[in-house]
C-alpha atoms as a PDB file:
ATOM      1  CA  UNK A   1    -244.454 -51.996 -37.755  1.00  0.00           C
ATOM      2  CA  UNK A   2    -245.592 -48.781 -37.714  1.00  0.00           C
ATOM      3  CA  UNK A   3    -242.456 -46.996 -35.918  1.00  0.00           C
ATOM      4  CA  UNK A   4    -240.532 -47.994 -39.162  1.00  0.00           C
ATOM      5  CA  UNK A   5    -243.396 -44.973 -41.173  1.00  0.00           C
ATOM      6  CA  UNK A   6    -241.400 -42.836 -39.282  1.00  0.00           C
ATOM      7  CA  UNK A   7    -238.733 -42.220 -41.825  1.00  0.00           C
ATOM      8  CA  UNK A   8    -238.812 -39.884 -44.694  1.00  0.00           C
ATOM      9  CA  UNK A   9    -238.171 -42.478 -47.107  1.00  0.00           C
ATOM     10  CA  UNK A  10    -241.369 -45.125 -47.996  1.00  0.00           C
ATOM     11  CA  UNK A  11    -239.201 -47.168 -49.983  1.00  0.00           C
ATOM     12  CA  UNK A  12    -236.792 -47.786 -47.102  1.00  0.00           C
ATOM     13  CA  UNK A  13    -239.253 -48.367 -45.051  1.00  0.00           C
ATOM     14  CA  UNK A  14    -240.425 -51.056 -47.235  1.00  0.00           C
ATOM     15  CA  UNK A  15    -237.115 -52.574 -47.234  1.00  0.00           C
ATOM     16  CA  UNK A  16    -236.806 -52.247 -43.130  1.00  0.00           C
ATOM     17  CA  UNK A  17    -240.317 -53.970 -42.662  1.00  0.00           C
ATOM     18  CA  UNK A  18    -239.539 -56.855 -45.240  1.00  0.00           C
ATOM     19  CA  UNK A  19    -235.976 -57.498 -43.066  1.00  0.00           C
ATOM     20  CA  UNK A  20    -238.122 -57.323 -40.045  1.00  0.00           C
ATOM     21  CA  UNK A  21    -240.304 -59.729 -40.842  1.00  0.00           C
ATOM     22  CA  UNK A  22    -238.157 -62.374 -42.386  1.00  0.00           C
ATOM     23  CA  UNK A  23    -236.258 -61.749 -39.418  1.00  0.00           C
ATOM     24  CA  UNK A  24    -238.896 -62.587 -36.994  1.00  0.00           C
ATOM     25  CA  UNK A  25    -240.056 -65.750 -38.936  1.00  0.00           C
ATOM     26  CA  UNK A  26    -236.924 -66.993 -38.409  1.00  0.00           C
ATOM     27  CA  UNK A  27    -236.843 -66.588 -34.671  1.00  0.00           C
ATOM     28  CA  UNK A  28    -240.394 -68.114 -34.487  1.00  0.00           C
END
């Protein structure tokens, strides 16, 4: 997930990575 470091914001980063990867538990 390092595309999401991108942004100028860490803690919304944070917050995109955590929906990321309950997201992609759930598909899996």
């Amino acid at each position: 997930m390092v595309f999401l470091t991108s942004t100028s914001n860490p803690i919304w980063d944070s917050v995109l990575c955590q929906f990321l990867f309950r997201w992609l538990t759930k598909v899996y």
